[in-house]
C-alpha atoms as a PDB file:
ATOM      1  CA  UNK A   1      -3.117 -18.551  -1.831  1.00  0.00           C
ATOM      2  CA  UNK A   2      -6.272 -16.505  -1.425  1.00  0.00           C
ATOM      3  CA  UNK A   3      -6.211 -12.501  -0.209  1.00  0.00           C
ATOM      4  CA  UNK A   4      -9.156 -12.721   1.024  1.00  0.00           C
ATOM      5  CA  UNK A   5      -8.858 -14.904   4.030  1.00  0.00           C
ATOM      6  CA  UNK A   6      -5.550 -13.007   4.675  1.00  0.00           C
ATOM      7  CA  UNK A   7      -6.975 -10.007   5.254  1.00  0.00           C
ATOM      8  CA  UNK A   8      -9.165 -11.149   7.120  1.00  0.00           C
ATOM      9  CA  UNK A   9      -6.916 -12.805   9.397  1.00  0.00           C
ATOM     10  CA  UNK A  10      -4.452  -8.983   9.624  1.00  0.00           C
ATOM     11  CA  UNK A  11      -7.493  -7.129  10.290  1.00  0.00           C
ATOM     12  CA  UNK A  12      -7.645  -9.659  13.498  1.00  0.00           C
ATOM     13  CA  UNK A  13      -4.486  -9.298  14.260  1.00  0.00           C
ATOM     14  CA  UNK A  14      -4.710  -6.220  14.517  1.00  0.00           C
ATOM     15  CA  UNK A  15      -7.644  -5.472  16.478  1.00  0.00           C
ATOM     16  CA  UNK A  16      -5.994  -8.837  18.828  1.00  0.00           C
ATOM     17  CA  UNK A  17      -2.970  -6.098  19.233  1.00  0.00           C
ATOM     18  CA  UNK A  18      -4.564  -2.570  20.115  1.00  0.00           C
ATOM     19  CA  UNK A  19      -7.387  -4.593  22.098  1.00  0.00           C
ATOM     20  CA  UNK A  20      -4.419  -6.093  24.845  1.00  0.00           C
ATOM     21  CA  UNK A  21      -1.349  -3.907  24.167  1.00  0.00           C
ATOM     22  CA  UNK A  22      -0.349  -0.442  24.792  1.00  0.00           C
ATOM     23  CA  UNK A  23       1.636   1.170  22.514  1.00  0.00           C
ATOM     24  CA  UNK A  24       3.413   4.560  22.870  1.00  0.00           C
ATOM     25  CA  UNK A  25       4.891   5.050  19.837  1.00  0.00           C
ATOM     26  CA  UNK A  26       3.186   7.312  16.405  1.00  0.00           C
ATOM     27  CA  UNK A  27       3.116   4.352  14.489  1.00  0.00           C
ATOM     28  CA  UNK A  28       3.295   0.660  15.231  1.00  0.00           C
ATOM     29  CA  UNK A  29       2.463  -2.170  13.525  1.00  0.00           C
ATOM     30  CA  UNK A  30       2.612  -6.463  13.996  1.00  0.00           C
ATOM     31  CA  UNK A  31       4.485  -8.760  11.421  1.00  0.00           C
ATOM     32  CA  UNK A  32       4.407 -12.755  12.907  1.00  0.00           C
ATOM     33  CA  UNK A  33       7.607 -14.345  12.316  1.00  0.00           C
ATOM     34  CA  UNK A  34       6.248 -18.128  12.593  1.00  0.00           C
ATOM     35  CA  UNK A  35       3.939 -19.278  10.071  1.00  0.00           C
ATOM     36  CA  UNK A  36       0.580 -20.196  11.493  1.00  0.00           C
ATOM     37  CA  UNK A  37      -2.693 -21.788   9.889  1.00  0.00           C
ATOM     38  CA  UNK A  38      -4.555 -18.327  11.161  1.00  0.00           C
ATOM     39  CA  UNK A  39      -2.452 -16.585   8.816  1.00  0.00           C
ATOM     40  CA  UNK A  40      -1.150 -18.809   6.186  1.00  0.00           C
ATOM     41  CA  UNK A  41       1.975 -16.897   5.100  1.00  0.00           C
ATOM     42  CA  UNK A  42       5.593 -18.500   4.546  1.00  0.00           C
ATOM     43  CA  UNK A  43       7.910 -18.566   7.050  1.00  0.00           C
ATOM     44  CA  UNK A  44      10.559 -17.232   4.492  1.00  0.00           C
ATOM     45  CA  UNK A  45       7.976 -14.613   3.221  1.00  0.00           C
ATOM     46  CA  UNK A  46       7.440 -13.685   6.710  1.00  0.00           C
ATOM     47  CA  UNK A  47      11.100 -13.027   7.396  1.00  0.00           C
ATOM     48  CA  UNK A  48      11.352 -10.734   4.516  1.00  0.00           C
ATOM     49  CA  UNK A  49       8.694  -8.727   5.572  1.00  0.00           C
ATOM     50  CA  UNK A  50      10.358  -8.794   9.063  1.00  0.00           C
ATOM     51  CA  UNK A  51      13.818  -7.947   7.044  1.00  0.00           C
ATOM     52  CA  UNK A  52      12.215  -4.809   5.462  1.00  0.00           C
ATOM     53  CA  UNK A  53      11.267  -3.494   8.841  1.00  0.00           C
ATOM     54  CA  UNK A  54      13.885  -3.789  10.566  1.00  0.00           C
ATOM     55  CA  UNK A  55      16.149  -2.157   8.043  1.00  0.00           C
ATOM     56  CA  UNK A  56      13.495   0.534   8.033  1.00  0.00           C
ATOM     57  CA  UNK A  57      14.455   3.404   9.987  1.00  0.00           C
ATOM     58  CA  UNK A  58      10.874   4.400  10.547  1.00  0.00           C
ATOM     59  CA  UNK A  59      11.485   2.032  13.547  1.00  0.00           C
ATOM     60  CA  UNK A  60      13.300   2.655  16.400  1.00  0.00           C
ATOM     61  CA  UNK A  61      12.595  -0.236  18.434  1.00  0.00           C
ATOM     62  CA  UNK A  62      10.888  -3.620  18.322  1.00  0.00           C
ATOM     63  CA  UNK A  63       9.365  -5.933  20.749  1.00  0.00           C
ATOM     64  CA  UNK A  64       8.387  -9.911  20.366  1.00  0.00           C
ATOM     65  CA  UNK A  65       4.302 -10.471  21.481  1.00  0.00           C
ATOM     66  CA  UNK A  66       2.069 -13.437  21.207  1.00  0.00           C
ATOM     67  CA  UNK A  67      -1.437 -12.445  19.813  1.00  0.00           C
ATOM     68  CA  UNK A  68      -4.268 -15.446  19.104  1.00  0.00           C
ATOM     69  CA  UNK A  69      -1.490 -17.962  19.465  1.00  0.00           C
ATOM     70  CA  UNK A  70       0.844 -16.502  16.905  1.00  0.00           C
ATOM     71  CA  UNK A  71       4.423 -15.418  17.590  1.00  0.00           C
ATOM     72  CA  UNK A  72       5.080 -11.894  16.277  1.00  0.00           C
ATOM     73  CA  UNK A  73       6.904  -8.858  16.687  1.00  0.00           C
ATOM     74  CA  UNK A  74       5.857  -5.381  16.951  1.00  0.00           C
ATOM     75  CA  UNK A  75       7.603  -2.753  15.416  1.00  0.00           C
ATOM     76  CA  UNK A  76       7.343   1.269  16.796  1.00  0.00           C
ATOM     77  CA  UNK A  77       8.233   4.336  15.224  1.00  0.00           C
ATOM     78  CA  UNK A  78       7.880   7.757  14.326  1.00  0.00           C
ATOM     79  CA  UNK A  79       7.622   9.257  10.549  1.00  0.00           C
ATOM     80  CA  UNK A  80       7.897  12.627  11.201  1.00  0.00           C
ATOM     81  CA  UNK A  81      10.405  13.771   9.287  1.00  0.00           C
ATOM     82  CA  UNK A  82       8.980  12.513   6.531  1.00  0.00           C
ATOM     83  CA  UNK A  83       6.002  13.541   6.623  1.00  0.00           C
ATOM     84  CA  UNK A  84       7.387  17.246   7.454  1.00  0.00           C
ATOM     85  CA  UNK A  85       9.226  16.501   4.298  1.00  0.00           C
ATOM     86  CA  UNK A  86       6.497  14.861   2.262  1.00  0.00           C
ATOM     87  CA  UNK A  87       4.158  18.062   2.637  1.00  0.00           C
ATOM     88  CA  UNK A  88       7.128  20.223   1.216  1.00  0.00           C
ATOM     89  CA  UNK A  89       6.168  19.671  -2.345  1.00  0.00           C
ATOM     90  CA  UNK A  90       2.742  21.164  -4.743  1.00  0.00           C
ATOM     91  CA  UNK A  91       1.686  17.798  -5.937  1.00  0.00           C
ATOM     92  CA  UNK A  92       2.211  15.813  -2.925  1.00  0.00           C
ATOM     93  CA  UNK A  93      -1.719  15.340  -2.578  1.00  0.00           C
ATOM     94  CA  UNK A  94      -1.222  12.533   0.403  1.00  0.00           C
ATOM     95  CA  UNK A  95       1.684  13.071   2.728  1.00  0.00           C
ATOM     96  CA  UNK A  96       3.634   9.814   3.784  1.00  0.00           C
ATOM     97  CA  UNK A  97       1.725   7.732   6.737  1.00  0.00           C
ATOM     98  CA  UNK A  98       2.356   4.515   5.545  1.00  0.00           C
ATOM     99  CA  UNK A  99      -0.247   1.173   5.337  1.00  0.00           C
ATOM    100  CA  UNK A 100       0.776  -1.892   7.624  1.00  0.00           C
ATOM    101  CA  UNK A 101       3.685  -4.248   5.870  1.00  0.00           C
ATOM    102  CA  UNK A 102       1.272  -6.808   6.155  1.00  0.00           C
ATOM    103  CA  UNK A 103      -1.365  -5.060   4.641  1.00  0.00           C
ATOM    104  CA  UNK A 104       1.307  -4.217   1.447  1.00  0.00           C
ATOM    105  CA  UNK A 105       1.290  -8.282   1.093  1.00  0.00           C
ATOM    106  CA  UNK A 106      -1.727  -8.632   0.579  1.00  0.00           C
ATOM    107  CA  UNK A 107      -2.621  -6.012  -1.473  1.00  0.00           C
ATOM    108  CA  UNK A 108       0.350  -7.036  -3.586  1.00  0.00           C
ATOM    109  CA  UNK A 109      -0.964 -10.885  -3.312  1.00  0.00           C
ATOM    110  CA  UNK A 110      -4.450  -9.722  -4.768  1.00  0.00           C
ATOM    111  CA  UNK A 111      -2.729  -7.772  -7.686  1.00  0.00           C
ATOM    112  CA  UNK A 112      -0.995 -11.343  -9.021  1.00  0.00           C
ATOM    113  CA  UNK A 113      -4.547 -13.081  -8.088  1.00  0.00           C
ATOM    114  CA  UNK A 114      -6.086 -10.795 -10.189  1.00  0.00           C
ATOM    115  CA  UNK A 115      -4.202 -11.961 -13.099  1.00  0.00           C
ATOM    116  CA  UNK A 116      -1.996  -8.498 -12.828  1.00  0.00           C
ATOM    117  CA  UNK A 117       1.743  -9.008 -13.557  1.00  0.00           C
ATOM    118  CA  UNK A 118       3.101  -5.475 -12.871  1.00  0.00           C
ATOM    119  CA  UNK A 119       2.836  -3.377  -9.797  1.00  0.00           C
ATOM    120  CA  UNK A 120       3.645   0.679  -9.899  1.00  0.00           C
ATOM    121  CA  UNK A 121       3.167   2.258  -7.085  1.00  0.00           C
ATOM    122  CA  UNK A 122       2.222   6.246  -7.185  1.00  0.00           C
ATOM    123  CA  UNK A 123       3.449   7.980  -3.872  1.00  0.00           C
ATOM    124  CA  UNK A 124       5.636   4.611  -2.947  1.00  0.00           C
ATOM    125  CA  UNK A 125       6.343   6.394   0.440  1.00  0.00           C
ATOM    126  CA  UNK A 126       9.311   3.808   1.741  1.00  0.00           C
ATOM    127  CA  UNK A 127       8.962   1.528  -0.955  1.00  0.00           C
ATOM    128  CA  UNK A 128       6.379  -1.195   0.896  1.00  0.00           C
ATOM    129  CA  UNK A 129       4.255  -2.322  -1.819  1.00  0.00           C
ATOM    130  CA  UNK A 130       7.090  -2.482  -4.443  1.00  0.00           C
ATOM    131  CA  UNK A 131       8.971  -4.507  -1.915  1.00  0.00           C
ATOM    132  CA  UNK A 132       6.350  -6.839  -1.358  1.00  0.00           C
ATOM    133  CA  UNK A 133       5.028  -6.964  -5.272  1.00  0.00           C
ATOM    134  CA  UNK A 134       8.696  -7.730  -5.929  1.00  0.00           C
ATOM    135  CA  UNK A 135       8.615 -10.389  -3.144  1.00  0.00           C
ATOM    136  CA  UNK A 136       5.830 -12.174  -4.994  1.00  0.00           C
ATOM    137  CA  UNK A 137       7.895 -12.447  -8.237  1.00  0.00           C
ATOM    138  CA  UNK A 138       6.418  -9.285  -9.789  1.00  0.00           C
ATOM    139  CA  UNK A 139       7.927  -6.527 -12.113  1.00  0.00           C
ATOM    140  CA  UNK A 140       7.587  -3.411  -9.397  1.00  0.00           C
ATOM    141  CA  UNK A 141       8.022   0.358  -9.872  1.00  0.00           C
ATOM    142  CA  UNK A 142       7.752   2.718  -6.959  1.00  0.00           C
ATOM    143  CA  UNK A 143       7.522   6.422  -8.211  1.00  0.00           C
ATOM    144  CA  UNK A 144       7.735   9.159  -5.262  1.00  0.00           C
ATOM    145  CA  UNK A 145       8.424  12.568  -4.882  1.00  0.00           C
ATOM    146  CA  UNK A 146      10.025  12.823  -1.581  1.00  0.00           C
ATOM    147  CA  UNK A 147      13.987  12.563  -2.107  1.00  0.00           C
ATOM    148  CA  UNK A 148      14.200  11.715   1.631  1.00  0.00           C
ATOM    149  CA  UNK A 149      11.504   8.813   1.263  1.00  0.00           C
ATOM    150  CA  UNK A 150      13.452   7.676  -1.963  1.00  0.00           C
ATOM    151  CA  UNK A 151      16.984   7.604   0.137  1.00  0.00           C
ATOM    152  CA  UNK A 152      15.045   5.633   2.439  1.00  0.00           C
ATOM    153  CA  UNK A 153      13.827   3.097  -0.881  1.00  0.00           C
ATOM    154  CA  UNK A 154      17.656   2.308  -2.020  1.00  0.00           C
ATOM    155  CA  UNK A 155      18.910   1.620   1.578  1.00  0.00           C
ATOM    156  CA  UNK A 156      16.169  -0.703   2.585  1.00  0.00           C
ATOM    157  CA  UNK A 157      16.118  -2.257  -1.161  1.00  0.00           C
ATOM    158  CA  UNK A 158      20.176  -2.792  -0.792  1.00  0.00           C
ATOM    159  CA  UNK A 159      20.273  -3.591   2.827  1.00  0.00           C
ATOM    160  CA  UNK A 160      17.655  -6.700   2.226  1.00  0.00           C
ATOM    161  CA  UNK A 161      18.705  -7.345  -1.364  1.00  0.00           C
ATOM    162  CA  UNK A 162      15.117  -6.725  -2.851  1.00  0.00           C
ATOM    163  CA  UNK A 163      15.479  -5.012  -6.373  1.00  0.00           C
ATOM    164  CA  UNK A 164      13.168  -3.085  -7.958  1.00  0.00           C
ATOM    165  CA  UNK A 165      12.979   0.047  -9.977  1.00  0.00           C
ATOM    166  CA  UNK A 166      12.950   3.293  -7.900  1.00  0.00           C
ATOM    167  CA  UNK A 167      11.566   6.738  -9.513  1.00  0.00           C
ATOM    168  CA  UNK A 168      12.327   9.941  -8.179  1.00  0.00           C
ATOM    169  CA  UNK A 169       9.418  12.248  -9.912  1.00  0.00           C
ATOM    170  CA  UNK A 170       6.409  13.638  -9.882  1.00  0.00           C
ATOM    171  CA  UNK A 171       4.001  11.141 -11.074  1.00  0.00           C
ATOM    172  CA  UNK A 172       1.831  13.533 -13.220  1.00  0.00           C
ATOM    173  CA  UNK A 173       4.584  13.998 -15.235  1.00  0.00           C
ATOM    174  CA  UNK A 174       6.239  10.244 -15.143  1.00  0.00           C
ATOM    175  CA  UNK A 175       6.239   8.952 -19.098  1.00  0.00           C
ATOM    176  CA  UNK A 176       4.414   5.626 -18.535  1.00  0.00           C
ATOM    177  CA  UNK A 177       4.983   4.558 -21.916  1.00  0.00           C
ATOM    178  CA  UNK A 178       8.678   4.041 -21.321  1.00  0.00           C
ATOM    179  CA  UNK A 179       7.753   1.430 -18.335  1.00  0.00           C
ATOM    180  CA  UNK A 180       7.421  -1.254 -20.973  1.00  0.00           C
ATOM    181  CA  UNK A 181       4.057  -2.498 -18.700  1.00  0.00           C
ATOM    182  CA  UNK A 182       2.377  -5.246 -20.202  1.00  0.00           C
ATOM    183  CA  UNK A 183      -0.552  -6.035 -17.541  1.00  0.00           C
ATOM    184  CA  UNK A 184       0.459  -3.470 -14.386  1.00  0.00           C
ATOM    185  CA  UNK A 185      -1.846  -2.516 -11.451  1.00  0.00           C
ATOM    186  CA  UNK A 186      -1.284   1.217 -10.392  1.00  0.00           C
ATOM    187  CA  UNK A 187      -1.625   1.729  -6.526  1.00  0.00           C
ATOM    188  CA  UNK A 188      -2.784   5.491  -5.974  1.00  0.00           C
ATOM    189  CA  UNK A 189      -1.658   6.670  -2.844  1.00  0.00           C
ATOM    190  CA  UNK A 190      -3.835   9.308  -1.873  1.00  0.00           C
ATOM    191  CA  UNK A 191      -7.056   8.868   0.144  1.00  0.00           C
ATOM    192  CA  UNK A 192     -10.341  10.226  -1.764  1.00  0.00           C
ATOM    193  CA  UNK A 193     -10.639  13.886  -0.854  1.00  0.00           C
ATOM    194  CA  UNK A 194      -6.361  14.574  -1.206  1.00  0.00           C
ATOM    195  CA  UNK A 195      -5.939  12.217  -4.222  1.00  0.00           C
ATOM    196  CA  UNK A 196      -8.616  13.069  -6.386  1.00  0.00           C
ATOM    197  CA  UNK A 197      -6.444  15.494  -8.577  1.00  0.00           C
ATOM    198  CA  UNK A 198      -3.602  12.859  -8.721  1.00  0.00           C
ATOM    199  CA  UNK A 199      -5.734  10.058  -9.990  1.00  0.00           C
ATOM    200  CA  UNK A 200      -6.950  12.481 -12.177  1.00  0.00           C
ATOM    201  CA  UNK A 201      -3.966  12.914 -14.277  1.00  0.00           C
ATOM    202  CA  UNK A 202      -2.715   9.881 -13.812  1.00  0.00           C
ATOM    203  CA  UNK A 203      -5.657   8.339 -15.038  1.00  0.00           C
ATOM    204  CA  UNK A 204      -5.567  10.473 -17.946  1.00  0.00           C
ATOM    205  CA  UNK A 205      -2.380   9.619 -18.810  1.00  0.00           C
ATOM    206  CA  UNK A 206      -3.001   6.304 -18.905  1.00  0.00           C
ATOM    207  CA  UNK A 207      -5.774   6.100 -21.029  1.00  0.00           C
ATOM    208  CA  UNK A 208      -3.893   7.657 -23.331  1.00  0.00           C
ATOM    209  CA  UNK A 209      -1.595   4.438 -24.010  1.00  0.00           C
ATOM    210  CA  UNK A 210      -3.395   2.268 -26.076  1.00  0.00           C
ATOM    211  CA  UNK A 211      -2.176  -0.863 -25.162  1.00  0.00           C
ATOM    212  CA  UNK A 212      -2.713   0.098 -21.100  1.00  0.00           C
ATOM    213  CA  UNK A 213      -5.810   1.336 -21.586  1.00  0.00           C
ATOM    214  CA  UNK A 214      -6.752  -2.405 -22.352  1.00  0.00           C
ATOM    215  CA  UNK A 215      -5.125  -3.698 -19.983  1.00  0.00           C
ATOM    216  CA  UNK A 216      -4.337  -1.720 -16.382  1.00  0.00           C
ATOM    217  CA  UNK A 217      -5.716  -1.705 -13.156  1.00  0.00           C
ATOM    218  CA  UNK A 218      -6.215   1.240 -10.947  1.00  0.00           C
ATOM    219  CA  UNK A 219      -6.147   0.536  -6.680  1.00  0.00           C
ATOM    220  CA  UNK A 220      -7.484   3.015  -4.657  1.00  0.00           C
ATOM    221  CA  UNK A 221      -7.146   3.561  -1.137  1.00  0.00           C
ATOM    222  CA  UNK A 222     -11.118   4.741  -0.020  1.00  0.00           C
ATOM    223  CA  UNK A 223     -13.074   4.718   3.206  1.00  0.00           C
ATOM    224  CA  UNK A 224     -15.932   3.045   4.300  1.00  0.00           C
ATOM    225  CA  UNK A 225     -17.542   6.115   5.957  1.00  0.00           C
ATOM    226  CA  UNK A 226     -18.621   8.540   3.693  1.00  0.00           C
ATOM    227  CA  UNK A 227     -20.025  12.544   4.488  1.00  0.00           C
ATOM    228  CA  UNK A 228     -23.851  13.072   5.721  1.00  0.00           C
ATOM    229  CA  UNK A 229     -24.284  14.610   2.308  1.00  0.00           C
ATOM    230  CA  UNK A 230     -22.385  13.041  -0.225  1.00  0.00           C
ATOM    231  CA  UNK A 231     -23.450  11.707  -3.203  1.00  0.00           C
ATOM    232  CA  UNK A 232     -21.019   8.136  -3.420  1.00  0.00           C
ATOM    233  CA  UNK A 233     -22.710   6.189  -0.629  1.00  0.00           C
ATOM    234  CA  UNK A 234     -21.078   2.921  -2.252  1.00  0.00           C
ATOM    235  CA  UNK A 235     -17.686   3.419  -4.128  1.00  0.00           C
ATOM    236  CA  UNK A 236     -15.205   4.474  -0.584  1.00  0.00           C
ATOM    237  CA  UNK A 237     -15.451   8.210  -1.899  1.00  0.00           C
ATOM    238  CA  UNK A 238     -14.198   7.331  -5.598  1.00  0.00           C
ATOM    239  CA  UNK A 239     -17.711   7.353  -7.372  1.00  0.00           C
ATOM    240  CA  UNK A 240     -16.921  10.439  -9.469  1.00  0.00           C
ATOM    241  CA  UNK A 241     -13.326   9.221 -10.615  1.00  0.00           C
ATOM    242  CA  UNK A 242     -15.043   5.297 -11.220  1.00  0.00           C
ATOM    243  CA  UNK A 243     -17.632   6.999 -13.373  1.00  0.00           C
ATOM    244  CA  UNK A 244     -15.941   9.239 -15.234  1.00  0.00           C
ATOM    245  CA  UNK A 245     -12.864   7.213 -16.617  1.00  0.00           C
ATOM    246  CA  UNK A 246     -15.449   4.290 -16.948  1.00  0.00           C
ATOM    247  CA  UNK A 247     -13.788   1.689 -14.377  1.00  0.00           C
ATOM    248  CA  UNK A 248     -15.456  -1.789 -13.382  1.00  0.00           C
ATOM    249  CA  UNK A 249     -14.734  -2.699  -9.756  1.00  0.00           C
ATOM    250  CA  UNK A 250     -13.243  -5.645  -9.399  1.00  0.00           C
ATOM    251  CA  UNK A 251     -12.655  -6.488  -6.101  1.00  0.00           C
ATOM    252  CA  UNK A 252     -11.988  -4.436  -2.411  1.00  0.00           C
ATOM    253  CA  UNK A 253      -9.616  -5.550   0.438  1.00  0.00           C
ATOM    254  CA  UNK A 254     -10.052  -3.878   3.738  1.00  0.00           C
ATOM    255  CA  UNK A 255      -6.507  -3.918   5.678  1.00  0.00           C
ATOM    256  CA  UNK A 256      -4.888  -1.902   8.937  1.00  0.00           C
ATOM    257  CA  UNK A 257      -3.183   1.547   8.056  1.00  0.00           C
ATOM    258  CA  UNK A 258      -0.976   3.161  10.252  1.00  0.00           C
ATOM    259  CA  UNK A 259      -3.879   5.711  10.366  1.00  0.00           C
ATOM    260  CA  UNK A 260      -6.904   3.490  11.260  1.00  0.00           C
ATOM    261  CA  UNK A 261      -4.595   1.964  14.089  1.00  0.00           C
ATOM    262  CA  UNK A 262      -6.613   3.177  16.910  1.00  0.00           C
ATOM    263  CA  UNK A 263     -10.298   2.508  15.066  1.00  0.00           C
ATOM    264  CA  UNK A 264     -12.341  -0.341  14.253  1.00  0.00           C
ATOM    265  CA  UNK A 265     -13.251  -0.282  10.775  1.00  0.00           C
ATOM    266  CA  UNK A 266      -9.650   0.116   8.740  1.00  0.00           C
ATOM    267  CA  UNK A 267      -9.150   1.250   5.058  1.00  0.00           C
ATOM    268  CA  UNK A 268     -10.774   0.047   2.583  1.00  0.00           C
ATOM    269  CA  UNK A 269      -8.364  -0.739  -1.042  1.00  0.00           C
ATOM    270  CA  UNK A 270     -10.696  -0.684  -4.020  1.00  0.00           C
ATOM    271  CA  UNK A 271      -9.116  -2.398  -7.112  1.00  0.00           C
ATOM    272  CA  UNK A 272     -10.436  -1.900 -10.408  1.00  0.00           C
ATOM    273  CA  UNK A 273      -9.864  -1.985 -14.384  1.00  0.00           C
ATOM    274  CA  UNK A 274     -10.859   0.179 -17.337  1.00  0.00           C
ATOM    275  CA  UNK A 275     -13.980  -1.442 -19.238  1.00  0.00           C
END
């Protein structure tokens, strides 16, 4: 199954959704729950992803729609809390505002594409990528700070029976070595001008393991408009972290976040590996 056309397809969706529906709520997003050749996912995948939402209690209510032909339901909500409780902490560069569920699936579908067989996810929020990574038969970490966000992680992880290892630190001071990663790709969760000084040590500490060095990959969440005046015109506000820890780009998804939700042009997911 190819990303690609995928995220195409969510990107649609999405624009299908906020182009003929209202909604109220802080954050919303659209999961189908019928497979459909516009957006080739399994039904059982799809109820999953539906599972994780609905155990999520980001959510407060739901609603079933019909956009381009495709049964789905939309899910509203407010995060708050959580982001109140997020901000609390020094090295929290990116308080939690979650990407779309959909958008996790893919990113997580273009990590095992990519020949990747691990996914850690730095700032896991409410656990979405590890979830899906997991989903897709992959070894999944989520590391966050937030013990609120991490409460959230084990009851949505035991409420829809998806397993996968849950870290409650700060991840500039996680030991990566004890992972035991073989081939992981690390999701940093921090857009370009918050996240800059936690890719920074992450980064760092990573290159320090010889064996990752070789073989990681670093995902970055960027944006495709950049300042009147600034100097990375091409790499979605990452040019001085690509450059300086000597990373190849290997590939770039764009997909809906809960923050692009009323815009046209969503965020742009840059993945790519040391040289």
């Amino acid at each position: 199954m190819d990303s690609y056309p995928i995220s195409k397809s969510i990107v649609k969706l999405k624009n299908e959704f906020i182009k003929s529906h209202k909604a109220r709520s802080i954050i919303y997003e659209v999961i189908p729950t019928l497979y459909s050749v516009q957006l080739p996912i399994e039904e059982q995948t799809l109820s999953r992803l539906n599972d994780f939402a609905e155990c999520n209690s980001i959510y407060f209510k739901s609603a079933e729609v019909r956009l381009s032909g495709i049964p789905c339901r939309v899910y509203e909500g407010d995060i708050n809390d959580y982001w109140l409780s997020s901000k609390k902490y020094d090295t929290n560069y990116q308080p939690f505002y979650p990407t779309w569920m959909l958008s996790a699936y893919a990113l997580s579908l273009e990590s095992r594409r990519l020949g990747f067989e691990e996914v850690v996810d730095i700032g896991s929020g409410d656990g979405r990528i590890a979830y899906c990574s997991k989903l897709l038969g992959m070894k999944s970490v989520g590391i966050e700070i937030d013990s609120d966000l991490v409460k959230l992680q084990h009851k949505i992880s035991n409420s829809t029976n998806i397993k996968y290892r849950i870290l409650n630190e700060d991840a500039t001071t996680v030991e990566y070595c004890k992972l035991n990663l073989s081939k992981p790709m690390f999701f940093i969760s921090g857009l370009p001008e918050s996240g800059e000084m936690l890719a920074n040590d992450v980064l760092t500490k990573i290159k320090q393991i010889r064996d990752l060095k070789y073989s990681a990959g670093i995902n970055f969440m960027g944006s495709h408009t950049t300042k009147q005046y600034s100097r990375d015109k091409t790499k979605w506000g990452w040019g001085r972290i690509i450059e300086h820890f000597d990373l190849d780009l290997i590939g770039c998804l764009t997909l809906p976040t809960h923050w692009t939700n009323d815009q046209q042009i969503d965020t742009a997911y840059v993945y790519t590996r040391f040289k």
